[in-house]
N, C-alpha and C. Protein backbone atom coordinates (compact mmCIF):
# COMPACT_ATOMS: atom_id res chain seq x y z
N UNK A 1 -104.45 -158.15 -16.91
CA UNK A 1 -103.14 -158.07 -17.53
C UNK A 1 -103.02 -156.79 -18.34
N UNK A 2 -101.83 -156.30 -18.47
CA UNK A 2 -102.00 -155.18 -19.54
C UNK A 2 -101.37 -155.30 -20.58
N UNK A 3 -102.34 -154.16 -21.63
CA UNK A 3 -101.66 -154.91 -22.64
C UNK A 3 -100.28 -153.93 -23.46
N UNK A 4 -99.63 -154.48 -24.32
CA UNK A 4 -98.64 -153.84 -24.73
C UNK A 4 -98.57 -154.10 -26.17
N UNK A 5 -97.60 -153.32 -26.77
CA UNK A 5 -97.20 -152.78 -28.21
C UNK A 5 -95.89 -153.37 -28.41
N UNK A 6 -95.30 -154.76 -29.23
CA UNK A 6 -94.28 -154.69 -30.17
C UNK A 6 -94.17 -154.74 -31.67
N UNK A 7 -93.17 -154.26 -31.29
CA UNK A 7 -93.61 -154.13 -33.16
C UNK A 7 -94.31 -153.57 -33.97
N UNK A 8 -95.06 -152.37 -33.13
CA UNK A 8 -96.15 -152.21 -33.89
C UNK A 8 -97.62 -152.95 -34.02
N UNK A 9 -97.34 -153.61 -33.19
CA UNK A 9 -98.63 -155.05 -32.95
C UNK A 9 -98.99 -155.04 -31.59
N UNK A 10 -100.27 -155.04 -31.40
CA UNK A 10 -101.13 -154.57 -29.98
C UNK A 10 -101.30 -156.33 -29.45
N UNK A 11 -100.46 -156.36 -28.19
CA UNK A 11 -101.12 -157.78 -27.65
C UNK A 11 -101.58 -157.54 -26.33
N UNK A 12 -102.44 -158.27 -26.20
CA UNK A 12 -103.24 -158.28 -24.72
C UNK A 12 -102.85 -159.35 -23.40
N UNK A 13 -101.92 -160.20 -23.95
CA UNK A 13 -101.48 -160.76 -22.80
C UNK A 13 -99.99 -161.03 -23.27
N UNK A 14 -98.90 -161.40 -22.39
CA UNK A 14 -97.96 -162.70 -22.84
C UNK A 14 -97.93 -163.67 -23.22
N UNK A 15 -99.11 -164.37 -22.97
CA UNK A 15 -99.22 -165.62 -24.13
C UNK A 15 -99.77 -165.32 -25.21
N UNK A 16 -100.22 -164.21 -25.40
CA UNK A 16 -100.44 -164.29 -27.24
C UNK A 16 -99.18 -163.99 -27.98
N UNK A 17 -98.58 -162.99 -27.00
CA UNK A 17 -97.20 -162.50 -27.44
C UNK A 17 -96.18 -163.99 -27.65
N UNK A 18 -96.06 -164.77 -26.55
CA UNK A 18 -95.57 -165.85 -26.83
C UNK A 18 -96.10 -166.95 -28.20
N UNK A 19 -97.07 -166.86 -28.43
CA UNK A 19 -97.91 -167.65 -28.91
C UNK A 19 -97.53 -167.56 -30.84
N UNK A 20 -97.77 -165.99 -30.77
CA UNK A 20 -97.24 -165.68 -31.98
C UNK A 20 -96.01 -165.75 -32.66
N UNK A 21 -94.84 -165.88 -31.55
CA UNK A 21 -93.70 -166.16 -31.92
C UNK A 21 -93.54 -167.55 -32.12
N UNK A 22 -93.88 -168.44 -31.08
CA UNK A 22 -93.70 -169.68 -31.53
C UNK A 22 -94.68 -170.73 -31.75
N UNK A 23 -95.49 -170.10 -32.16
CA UNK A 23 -96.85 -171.12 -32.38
C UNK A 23 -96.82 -171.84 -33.62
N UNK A 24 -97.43 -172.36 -34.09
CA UNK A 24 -96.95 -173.64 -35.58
C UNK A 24 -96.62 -175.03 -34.92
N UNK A 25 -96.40 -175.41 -35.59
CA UNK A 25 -96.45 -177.36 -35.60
C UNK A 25 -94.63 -177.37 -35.37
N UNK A 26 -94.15 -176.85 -36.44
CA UNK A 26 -92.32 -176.83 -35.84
C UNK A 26 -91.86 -176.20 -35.16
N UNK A 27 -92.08 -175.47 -34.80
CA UNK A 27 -91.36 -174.04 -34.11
C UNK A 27 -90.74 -175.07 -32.63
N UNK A 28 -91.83 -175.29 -31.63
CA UNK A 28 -91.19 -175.36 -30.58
C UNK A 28 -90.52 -177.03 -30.62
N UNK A 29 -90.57 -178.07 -31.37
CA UNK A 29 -89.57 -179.29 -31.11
C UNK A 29 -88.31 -178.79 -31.75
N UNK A 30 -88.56 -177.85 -32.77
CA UNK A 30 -86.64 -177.20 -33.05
C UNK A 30 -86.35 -176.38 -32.27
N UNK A 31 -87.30 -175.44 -30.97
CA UNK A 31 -86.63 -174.94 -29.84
C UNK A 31 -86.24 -175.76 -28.92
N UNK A 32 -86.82 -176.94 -28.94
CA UNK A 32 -86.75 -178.22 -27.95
C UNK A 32 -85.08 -178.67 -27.84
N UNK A 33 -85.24 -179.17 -29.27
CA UNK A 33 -83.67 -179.83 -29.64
C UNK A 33 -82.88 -178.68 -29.41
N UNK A 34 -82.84 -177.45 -29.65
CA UNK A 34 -81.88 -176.07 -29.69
C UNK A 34 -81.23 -176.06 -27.90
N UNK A 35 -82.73 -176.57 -26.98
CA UNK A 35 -82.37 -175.93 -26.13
C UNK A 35 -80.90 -176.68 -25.09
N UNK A 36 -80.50 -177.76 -25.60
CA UNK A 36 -79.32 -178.28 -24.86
C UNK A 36 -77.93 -177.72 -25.31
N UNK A 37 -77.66 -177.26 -26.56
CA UNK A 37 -77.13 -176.67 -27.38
C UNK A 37 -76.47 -176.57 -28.75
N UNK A 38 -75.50 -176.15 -28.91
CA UNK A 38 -75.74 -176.10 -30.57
C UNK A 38 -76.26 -177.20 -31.53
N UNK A 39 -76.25 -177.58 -32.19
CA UNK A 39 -77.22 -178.03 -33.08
C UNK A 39 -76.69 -177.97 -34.61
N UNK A 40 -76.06 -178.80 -35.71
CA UNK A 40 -76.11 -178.77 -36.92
C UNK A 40 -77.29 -178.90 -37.53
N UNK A 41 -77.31 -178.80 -38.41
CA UNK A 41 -79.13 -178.74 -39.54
C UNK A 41 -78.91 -180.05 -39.67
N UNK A 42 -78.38 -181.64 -39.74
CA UNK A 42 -78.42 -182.53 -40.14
C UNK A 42 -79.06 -183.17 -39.13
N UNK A 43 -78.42 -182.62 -37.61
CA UNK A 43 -78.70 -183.36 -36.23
C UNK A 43 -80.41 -182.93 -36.09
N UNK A 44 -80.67 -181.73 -36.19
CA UNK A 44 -82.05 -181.29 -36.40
C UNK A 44 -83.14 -182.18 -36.80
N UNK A 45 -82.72 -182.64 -38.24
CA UNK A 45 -83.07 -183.18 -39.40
C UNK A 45 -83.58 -184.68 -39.03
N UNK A 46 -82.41 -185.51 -38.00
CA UNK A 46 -82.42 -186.74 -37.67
C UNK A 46 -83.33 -186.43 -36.18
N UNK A 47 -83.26 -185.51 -35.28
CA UNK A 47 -83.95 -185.34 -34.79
C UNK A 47 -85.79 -185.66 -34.55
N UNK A 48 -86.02 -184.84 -35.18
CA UNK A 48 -87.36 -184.33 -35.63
C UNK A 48 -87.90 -184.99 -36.83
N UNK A 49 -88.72 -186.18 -36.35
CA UNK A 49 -89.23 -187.09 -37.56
C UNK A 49 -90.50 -186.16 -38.36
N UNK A 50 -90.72 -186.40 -39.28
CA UNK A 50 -91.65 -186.45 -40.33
C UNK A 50 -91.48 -184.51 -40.76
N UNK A 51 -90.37 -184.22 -40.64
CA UNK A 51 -90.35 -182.55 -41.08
C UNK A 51 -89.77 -182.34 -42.50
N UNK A 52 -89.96 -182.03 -43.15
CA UNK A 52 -89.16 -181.81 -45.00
C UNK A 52 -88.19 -180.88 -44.49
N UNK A 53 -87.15 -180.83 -45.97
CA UNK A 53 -85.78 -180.06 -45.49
C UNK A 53 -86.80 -178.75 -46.26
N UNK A 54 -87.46 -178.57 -46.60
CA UNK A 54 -87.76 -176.99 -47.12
C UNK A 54 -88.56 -176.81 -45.47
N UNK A 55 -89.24 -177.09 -44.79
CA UNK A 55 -90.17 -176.70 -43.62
C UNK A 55 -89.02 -176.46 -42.84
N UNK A 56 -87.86 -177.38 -42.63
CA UNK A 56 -87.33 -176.69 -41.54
C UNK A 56 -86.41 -176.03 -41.85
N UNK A 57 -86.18 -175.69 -42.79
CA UNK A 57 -85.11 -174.12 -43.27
C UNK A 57 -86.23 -172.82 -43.30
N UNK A 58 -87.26 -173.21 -43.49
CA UNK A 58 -88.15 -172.11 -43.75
C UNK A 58 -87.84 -171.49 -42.00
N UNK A 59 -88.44 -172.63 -41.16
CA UNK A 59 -88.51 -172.27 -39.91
C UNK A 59 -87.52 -171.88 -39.21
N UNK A 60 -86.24 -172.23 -39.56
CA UNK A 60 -85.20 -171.66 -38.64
C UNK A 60 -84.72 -170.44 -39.28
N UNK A 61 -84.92 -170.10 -40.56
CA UNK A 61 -85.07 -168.39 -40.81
C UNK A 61 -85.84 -168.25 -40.24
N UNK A 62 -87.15 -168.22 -40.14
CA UNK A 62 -88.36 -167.20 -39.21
C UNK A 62 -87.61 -167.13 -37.74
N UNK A 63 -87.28 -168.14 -36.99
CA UNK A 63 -86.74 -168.42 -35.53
C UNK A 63 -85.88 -166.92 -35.69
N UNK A 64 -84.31 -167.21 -36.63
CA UNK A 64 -83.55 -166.45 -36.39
C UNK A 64 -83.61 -165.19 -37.12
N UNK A 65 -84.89 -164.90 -37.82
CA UNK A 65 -85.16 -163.14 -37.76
C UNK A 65 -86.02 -162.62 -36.98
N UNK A 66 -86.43 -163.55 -36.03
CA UNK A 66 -87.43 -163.23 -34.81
C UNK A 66 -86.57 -162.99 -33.40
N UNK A 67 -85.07 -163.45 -33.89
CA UNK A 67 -83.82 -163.53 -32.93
C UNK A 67 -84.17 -164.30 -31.68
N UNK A 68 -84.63 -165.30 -31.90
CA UNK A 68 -84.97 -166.11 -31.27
C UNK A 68 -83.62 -167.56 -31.10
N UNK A 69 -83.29 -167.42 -31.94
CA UNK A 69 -82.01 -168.17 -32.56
C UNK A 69 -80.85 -167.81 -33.59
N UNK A 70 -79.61 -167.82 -33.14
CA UNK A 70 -78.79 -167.75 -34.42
C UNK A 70 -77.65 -168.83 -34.47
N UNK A 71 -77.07 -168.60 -35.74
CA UNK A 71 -76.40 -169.43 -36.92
C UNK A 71 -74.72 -168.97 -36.32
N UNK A 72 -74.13 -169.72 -36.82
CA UNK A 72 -72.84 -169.77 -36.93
C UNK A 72 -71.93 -170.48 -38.23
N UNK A 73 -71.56 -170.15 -38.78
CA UNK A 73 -70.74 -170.56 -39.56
C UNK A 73 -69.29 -170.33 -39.69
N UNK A 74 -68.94 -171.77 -39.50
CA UNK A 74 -67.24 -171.93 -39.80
C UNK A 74 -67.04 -172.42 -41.13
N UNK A 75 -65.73 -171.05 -41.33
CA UNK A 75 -64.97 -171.26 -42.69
C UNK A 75 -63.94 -172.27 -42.89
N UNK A 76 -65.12 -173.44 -42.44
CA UNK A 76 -63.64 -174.55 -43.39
C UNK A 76 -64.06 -176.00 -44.57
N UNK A 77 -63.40 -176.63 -44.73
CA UNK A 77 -63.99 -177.29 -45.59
C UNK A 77 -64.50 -178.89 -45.05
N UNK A 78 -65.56 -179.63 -45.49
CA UNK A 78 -66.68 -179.23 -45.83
C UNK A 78 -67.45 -177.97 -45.02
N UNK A 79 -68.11 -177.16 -45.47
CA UNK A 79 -68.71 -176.23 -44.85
C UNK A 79 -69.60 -176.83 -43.50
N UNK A 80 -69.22 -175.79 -42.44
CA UNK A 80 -69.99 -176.34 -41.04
C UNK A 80 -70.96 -175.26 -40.68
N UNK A 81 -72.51 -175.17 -40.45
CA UNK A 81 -73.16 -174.30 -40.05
C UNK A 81 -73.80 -174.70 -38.66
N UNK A 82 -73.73 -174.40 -38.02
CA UNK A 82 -74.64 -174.78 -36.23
C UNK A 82 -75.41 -173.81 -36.01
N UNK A 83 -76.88 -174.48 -35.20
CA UNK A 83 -77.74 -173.42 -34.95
C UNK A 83 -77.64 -173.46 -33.89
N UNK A 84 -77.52 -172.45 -32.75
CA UNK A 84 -77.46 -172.17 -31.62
C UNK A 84 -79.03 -171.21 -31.18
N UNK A 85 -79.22 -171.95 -29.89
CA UNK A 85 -80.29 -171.53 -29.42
C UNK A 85 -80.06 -170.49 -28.39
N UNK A 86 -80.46 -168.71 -29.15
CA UNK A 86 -80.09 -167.59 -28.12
C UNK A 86 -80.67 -167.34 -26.84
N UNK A 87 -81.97 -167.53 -26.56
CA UNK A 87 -82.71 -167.23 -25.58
C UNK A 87 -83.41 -168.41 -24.77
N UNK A 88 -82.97 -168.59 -23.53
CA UNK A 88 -84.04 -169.55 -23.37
C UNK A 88 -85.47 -169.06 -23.28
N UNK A 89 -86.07 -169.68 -24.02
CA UNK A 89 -87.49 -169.10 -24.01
C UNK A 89 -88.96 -169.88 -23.45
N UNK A 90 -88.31 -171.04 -23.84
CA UNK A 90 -89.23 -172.01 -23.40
C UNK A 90 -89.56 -171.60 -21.67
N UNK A 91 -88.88 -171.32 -21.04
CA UNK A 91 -89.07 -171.24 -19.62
C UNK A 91 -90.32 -169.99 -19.59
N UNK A 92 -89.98 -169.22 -20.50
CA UNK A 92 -90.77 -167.87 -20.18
C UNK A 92 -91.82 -167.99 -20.05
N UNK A 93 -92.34 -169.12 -21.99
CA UNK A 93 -93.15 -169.16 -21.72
C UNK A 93 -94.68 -169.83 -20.81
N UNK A 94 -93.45 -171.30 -20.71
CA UNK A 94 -94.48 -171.44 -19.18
C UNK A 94 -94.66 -170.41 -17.92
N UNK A 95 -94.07 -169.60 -17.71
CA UNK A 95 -94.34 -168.90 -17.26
C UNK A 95 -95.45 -167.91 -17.12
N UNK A 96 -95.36 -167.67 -18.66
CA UNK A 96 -96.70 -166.61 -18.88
C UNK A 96 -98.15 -167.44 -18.46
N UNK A 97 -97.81 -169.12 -19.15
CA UNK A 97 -99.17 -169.42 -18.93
C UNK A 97 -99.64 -169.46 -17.82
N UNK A 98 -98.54 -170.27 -16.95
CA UNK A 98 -98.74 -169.99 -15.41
C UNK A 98 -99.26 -168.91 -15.09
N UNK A 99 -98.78 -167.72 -15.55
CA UNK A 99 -99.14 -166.72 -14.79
C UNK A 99 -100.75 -166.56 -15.15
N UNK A 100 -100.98 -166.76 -16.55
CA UNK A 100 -102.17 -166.15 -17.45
C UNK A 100 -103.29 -167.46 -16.76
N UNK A 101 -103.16 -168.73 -16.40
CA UNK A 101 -104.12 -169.75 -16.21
C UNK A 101 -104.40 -168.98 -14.78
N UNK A 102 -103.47 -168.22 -13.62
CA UNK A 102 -104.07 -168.08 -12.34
C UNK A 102 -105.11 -166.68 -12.25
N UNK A 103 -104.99 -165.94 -13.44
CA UNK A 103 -105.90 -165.00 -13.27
C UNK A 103 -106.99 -165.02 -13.71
């Protein structure tokens, strides 16, 4: 495999590259739920048993400055925010492993 440079960060395959983006204990069941589509933080919340509201705000900032995901917010009252899932990614990364388990 060869390896490549983002960011400034040397990886040697696609699954580390994948790995690093979404590796952790939350990351991929809030890409899970993301991936049918939008998503309020409450539906998340009821979603995804045993997660604290500080873990998964932490995590869906990291998601969406990794642009992995973004936010929407409508200006009306009560305030409405939805997380929308930008990329499908999940596919990729079976992919990589696929690719990375046959070599």
């Amino acid at each position: 495999m060869q390896d490549f440079i983002h960011n400034k960060k040397l990886y040697y395959s696609a699954v580390e590259f994948a790995f690093s983006h979404i590796g952790g204990t939350w990351k991929i069941p809030i890409l899970l739920c993301l991936e049918d589509g939008p998503v309020r933080y409450g539906g998340l919340r009821s979603r995804i048993p045993h997660i604290t509201d500080k873990i998964l705000h932490t995590q869906l900032r990291v998601l969406e400055s990794k642009q992995m995901i973004s936010r929407k917010i409508f200006r009306e009252k009560p305030p409405k925010v939805e997380d929308i899932f930008k990329v499908s990614v999940i596919p990729i990364v079976f992919l990589s492993l696929v690719s990375f388990s046959i070599c």
